[in-house]
N, C-alpha and C. Protein backbone atom coordinates (compact mmCIF):
# COMPACT_ATOMS: atom_id res chain seq x y z
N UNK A 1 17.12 34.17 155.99
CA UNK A 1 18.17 33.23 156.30
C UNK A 1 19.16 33.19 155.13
N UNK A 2 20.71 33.12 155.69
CA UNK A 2 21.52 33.06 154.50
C UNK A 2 22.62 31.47 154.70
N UNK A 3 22.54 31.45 153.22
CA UNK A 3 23.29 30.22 153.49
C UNK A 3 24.35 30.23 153.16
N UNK A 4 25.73 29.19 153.35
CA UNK A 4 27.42 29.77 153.34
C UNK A 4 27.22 29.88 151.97
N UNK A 5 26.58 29.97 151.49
CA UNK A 5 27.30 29.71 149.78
C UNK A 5 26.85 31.07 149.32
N UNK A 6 26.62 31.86 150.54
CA UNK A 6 26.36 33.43 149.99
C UNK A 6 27.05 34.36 151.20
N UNK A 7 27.65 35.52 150.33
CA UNK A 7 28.22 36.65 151.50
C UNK A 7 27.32 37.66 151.23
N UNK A 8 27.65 38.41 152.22
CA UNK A 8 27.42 39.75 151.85
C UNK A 8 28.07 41.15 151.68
N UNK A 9 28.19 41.75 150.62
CA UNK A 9 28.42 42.63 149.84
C UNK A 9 28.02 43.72 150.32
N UNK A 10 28.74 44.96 150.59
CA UNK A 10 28.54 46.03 150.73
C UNK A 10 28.39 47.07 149.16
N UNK A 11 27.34 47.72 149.17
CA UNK A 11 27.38 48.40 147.45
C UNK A 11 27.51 50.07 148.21
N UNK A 12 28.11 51.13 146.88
CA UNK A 12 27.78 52.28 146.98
C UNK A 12 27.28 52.62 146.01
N UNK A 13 26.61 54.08 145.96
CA UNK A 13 26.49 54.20 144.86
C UNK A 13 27.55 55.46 144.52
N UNK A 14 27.52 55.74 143.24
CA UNK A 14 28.74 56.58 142.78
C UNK A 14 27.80 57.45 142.07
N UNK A 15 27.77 58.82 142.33
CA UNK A 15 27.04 59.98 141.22
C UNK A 15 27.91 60.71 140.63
N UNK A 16 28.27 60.49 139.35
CA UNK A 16 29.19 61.44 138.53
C UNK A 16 28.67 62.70 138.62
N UNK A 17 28.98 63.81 139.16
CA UNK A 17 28.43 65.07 138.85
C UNK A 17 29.00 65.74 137.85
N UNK A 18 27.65 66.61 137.65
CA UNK A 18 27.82 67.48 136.47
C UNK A 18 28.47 66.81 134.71
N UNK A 19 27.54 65.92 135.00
CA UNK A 19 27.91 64.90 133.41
C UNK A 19 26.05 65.41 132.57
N UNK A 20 25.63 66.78 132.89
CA UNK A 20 24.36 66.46 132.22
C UNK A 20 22.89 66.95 132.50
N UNK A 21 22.07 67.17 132.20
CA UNK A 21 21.08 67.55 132.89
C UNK A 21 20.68 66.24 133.94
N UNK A 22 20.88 65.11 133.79
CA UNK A 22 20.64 64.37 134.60
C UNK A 22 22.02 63.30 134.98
N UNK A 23 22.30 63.33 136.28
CA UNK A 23 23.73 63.30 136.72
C UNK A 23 23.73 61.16 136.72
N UNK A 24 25.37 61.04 136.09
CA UNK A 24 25.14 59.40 136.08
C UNK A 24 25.09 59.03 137.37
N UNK A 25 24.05 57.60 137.71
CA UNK A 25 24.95 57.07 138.53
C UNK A 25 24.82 55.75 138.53
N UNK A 26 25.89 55.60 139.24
CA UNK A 26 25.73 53.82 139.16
C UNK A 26 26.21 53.04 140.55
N UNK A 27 26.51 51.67 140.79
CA UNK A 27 26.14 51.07 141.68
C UNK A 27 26.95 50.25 141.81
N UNK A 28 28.08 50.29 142.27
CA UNK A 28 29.37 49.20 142.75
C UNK A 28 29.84 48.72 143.48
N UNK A 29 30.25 47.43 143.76
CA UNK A 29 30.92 47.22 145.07
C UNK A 29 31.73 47.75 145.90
N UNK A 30 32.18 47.73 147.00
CA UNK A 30 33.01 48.13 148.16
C UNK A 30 34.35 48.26 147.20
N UNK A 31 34.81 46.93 146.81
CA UNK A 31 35.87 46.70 146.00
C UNK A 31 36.22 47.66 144.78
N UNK A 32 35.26 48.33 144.26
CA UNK A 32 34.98 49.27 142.89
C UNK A 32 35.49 50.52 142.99
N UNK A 33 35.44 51.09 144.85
CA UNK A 33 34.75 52.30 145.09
C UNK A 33 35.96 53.37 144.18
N UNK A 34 37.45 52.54 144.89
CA UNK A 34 38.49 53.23 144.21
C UNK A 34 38.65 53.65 143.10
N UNK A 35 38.65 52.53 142.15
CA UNK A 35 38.70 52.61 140.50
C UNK A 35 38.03 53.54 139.99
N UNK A 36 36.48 53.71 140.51
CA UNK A 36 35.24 55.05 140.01
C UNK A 36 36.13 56.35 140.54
N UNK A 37 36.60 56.51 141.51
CA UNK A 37 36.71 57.73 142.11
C UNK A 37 38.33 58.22 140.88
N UNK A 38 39.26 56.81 140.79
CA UNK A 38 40.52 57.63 140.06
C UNK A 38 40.27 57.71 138.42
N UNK A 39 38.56 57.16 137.99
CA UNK A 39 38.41 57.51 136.46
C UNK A 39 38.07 58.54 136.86
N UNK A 40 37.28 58.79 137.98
CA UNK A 40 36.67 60.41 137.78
C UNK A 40 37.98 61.24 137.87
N UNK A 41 38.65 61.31 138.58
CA UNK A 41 39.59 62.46 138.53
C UNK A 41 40.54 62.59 137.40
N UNK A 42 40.69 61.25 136.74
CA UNK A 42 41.44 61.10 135.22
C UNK A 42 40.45 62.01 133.95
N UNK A 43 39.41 61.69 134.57
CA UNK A 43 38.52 62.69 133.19
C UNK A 43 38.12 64.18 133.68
N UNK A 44 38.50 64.72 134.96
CA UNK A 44 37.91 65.30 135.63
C UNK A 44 36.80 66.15 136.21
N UNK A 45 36.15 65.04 136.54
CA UNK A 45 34.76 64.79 137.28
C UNK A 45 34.63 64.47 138.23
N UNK A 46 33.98 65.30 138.58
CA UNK A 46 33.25 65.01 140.58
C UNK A 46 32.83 64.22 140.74
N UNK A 47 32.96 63.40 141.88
CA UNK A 47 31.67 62.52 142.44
C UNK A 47 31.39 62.48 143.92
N UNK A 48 30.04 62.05 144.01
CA UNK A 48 29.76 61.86 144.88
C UNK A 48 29.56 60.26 145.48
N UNK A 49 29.59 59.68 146.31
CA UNK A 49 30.21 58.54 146.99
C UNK A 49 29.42 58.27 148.36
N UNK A 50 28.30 56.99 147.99
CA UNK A 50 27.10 57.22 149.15
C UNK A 50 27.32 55.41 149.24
N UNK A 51 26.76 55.16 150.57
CA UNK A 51 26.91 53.75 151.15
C UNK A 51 25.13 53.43 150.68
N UNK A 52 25.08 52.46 149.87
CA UNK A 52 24.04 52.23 149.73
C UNK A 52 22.85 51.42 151.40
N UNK A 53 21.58 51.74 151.61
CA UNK A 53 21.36 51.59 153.21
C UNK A 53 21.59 49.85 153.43
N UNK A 54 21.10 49.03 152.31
CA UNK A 54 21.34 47.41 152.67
C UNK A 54 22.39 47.12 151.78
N UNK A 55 23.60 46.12 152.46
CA UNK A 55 24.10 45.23 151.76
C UNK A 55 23.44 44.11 151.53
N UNK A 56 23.73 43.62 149.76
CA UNK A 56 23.41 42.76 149.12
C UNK A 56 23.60 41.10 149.55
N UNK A 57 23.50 40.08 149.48
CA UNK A 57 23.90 38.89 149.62
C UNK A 57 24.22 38.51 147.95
N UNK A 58 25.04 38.61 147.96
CA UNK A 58 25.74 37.67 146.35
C UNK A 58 25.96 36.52 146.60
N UNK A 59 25.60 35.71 145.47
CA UNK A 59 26.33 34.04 145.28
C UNK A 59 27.32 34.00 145.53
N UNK A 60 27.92 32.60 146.11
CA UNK A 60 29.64 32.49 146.04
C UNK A 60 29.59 31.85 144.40
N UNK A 61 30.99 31.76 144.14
CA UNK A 61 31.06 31.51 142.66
C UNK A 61 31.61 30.21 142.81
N UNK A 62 31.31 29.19 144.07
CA UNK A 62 31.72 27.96 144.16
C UNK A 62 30.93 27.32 143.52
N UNK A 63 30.48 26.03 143.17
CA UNK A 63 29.72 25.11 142.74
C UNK A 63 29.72 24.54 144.03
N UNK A 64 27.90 24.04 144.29
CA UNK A 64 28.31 22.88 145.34
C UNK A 64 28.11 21.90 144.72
N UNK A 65 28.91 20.91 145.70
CA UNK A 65 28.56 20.12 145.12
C UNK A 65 29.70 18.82 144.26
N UNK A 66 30.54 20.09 144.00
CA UNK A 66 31.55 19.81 142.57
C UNK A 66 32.53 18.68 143.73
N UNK A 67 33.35 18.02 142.54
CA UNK A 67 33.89 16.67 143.12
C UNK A 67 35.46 17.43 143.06
């Protein structure tokens, strides 16, 4: 059960290729996806770009409560 004071978040993950014997990766929001993809091409590096299978439920950053 979710309650309003939480959404849910879609994550991907991002694999820098060819940064290594073992390739980075990391884990960003929907909102992120862009920014990763135009550092990679600014440094120029591949990536790969996968929908992670569950979206997350994040906090809202409201307070309840607050007056």
């Amino acid at each position: 059960m979710t309650s309003r004071s939480q959404r849910v978040v879609q994550l991907y993950e991002i694999t820098y290729l060819e940064t290594g014997p073992e390739p980075e990766v990391r884990t960003v929001e929907a909102c992120e996806v862009a920014a990763a993809i135009e550092y990679a091409g600014e440094h120029g590096m591949q990536v790969r770009v996968r929908p992670c299978r569950r979206p997350v439920a994040k906090p809202s950053t409201k307070e309840e409560g607050a007056s």
